[in-house]
C-alpha atoms as a PDB file:
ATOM      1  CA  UNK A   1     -18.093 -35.259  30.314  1.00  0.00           C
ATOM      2  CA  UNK A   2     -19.624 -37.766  33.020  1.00  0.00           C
ATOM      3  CA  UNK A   3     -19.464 -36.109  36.116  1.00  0.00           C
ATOM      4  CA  UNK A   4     -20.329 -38.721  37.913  1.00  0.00           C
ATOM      5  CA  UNK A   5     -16.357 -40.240  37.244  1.00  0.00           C
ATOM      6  CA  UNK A   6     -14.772 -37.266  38.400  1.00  0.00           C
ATOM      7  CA  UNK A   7     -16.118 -36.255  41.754  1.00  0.00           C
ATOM      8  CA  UNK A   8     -12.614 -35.011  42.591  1.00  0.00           C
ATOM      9  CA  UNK A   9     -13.832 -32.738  40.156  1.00  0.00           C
ATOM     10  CA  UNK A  10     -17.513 -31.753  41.128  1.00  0.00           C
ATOM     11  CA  UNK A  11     -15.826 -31.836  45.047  1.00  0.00           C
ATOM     12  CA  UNK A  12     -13.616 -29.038  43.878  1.00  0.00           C
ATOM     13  CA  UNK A  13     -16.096 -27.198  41.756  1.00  0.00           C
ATOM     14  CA  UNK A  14     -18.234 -27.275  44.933  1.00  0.00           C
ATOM     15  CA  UNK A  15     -15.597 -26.018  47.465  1.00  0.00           C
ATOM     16  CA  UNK A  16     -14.638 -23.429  45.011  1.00  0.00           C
ATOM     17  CA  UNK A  17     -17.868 -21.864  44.846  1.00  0.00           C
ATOM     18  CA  UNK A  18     -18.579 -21.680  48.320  1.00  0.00           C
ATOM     19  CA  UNK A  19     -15.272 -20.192  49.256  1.00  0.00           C
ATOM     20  CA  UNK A  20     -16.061 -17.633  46.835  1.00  0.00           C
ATOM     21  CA  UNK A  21     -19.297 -16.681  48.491  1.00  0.00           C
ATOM     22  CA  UNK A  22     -17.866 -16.793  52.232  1.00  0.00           C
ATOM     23  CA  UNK A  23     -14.536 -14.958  50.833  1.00  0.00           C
ATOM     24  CA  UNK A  24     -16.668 -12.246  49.672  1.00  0.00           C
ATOM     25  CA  UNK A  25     -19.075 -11.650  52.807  1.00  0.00           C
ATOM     26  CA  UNK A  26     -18.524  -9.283  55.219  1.00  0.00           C
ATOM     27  CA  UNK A  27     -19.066  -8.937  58.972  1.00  0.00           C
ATOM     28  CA  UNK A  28     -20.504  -5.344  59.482  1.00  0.00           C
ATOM     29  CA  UNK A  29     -18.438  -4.459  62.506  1.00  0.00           C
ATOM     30  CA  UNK A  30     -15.461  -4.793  60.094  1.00  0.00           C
ATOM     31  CA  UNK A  31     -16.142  -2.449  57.829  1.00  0.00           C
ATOM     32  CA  UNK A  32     -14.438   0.943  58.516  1.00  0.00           C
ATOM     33  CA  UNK A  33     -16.346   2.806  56.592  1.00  0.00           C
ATOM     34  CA  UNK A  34     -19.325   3.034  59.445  1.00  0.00           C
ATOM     35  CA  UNK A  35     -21.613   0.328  58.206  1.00  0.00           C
ATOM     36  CA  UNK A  36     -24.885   2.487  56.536  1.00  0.00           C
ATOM     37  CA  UNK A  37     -25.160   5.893  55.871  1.00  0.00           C
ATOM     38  CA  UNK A  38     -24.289   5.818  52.071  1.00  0.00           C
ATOM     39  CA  UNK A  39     -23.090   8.054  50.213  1.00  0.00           C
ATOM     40  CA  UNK A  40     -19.943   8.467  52.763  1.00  0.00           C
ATOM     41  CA  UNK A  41     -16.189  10.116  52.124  1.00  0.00           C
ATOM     42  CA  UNK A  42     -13.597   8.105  52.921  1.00  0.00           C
ATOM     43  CA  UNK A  43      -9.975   8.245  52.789  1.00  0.00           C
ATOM     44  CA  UNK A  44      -8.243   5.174  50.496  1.00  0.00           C
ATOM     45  CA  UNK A  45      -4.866   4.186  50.314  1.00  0.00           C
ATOM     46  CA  UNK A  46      -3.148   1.925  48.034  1.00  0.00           C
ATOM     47  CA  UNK A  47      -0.200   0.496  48.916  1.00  0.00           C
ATOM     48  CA  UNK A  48       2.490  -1.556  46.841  1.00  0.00           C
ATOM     49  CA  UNK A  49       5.574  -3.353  48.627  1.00  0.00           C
ATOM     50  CA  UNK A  50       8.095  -5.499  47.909  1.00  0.00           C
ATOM     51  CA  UNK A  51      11.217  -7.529  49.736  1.00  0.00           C
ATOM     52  CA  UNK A  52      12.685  -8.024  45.964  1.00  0.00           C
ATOM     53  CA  UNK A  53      15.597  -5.964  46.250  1.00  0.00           C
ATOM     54  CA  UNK A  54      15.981  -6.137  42.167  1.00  0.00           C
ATOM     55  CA  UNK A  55      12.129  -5.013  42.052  1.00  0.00           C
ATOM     56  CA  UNK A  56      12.318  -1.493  41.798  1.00  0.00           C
ATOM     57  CA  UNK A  57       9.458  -0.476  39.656  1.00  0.00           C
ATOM     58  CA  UNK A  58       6.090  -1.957  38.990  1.00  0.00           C
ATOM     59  CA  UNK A  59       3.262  -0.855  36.328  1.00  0.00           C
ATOM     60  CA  UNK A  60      -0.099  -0.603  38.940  1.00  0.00           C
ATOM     61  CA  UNK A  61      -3.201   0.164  38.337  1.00  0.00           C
ATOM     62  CA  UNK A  62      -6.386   1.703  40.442  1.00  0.00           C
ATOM     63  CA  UNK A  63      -9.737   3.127  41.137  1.00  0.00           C
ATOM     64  CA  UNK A  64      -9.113   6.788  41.641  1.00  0.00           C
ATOM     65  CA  UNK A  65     -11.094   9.600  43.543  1.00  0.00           C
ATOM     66  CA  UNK A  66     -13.009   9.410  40.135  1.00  0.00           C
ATOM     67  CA  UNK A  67     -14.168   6.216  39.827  1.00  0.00           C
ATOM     68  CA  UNK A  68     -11.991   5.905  36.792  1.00  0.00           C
ATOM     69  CA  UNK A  69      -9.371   3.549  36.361  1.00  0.00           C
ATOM     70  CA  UNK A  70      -5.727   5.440  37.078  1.00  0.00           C
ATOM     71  CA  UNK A  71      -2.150   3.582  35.766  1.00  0.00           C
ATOM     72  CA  UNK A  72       1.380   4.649  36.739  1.00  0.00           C
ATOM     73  CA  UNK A  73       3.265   2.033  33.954  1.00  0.00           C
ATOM     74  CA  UNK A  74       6.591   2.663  36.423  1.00  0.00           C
ATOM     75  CA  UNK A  75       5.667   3.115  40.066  1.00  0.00           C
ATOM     76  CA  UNK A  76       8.665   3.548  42.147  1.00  0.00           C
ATOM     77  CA  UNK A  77       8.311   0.777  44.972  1.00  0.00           C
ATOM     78  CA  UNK A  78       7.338   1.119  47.409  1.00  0.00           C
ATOM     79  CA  UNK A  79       4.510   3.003  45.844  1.00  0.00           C
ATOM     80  CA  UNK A  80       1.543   4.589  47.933  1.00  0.00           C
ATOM     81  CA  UNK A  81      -1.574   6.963  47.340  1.00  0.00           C
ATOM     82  CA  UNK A  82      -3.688   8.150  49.100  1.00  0.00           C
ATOM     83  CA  UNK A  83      -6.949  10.428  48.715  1.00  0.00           C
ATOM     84  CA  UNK A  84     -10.579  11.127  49.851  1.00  0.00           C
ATOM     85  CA  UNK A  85     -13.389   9.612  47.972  1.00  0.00           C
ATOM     86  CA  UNK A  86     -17.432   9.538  47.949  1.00  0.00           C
ATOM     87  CA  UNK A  87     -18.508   5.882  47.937  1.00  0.00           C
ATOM     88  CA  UNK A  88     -21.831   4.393  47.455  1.00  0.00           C
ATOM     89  CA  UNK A  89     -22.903   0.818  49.101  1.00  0.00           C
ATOM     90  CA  UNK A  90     -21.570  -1.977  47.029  1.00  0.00           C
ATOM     91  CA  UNK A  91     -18.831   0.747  45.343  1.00  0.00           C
ATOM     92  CA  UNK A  92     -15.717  -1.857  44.780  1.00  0.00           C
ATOM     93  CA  UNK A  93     -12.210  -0.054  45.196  1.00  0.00           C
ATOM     94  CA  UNK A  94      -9.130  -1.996  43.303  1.00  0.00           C
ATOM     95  CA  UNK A  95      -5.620  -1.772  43.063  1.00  0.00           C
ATOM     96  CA  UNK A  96      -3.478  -4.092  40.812  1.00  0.00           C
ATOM     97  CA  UNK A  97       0.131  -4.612  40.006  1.00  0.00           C
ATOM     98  CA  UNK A  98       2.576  -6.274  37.486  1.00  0.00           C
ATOM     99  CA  UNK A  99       6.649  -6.477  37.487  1.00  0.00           C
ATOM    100  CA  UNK A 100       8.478  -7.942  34.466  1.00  0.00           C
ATOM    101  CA  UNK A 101      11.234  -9.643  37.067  1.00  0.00           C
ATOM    102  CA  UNK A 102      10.681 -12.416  39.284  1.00  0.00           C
ATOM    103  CA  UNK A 103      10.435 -11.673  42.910  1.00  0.00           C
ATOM    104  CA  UNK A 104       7.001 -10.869  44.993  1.00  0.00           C
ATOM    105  CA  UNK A 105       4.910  -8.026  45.942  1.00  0.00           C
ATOM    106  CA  UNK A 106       2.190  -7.264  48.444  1.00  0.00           C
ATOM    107  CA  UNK A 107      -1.181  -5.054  47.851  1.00  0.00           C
ATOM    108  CA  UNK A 108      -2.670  -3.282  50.453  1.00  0.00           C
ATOM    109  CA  UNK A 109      -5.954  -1.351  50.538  1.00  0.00           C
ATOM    110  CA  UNK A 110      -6.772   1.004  53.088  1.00  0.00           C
ATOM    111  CA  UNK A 111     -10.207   2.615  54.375  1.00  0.00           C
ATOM    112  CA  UNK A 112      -9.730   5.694  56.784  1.00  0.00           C
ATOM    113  CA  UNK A 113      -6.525   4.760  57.795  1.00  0.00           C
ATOM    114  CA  UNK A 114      -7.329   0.873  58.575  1.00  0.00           C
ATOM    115  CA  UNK A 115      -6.128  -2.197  56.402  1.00  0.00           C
ATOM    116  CA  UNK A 116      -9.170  -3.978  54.860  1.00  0.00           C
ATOM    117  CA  UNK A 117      -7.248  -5.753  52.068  1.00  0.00           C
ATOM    118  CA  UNK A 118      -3.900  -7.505  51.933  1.00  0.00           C
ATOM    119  CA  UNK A 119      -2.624  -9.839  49.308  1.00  0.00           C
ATOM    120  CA  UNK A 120       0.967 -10.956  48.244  1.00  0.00           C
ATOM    121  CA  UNK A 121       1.693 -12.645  44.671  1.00  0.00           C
ATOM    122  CA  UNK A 122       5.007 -14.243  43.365  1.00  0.00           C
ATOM    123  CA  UNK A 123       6.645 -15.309  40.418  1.00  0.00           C
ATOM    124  CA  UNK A 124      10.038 -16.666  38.812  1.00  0.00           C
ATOM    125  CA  UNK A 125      10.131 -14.292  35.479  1.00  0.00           C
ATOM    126  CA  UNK A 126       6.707 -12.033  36.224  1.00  0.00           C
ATOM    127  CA  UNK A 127       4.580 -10.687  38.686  1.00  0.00           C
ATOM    128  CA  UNK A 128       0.977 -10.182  38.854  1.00  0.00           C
ATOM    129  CA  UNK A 129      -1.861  -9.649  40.873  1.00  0.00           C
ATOM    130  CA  UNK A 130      -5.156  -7.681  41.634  1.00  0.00           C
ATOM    131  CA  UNK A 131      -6.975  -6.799  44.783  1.00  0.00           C
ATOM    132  CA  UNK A 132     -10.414  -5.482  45.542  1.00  0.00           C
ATOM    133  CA  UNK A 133     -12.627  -4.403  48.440  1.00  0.00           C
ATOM    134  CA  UNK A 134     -16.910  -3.582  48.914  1.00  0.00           C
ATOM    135  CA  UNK A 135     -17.725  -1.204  51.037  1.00  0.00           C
ATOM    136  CA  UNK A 136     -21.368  -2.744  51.986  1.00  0.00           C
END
């Protein structure tokens, strides 16, 4: 492919990559995990939402206090847990969902009690999404 005739293309590629690396860069004084000082305990929450009022369960997947990957295949919603956890800098936490109805959800991560990830995803027959957050 000529590049060089697409530069709607090459403009996108370009933008796409350097939202990527701004999306994923953190300010220090946001991080509620105290900045330095790794290994640290922390408390994480995952939270799972919905306004759907025919979405009643979801399958979701997360990180656990392991470091393993935990799945409850039908989640009540709204669907929360919460435990303590020893991180490492540049540990990723992640909670994802998926509903076989249309409708929406939201995905919340929380760090010691303070949101530090939200995301909502939509769809007409199925829902899916994934969320993540470094602690740096």
């Amino acid at each position: 492919m000529n590049w060089t005739k697409h530069p709607v293309r090459i403009l996108t590629l370009l933008l796409s990559c350097a939202l990527l690396f701004t999306a994923c860069k953190k300010d220090k004084d946001e991080n509620p995990a105290g900045g330095g000082g790794y290994p640290k305990e922390v408390t994480i929450e995952y939270r799972v939402t919905t306004t759907t009022s025919t979405l009643k369960k979801a399958s979701v997947t997360y990180i656990n206090e392991t470091g393993g990957h935990s799945t409850d295949d039908a989640a009540a919603l709204p669907f929360s847990k919460k435990f303590k956890k020893s991180v490492k800098q540049y540990d990723v936490i992640l909670v994802s969902g998926m509903a076989l109805v249309g409708g929406n959800f939201t995905l919340e991560i929380l760090v010691n009690d303070k949101v530090v990830k939200t995301e909502s995803f939509s769809g007409t027959s199925t829902i899916t999404g994934s969320t993540a957050y470094g602690f740096e």
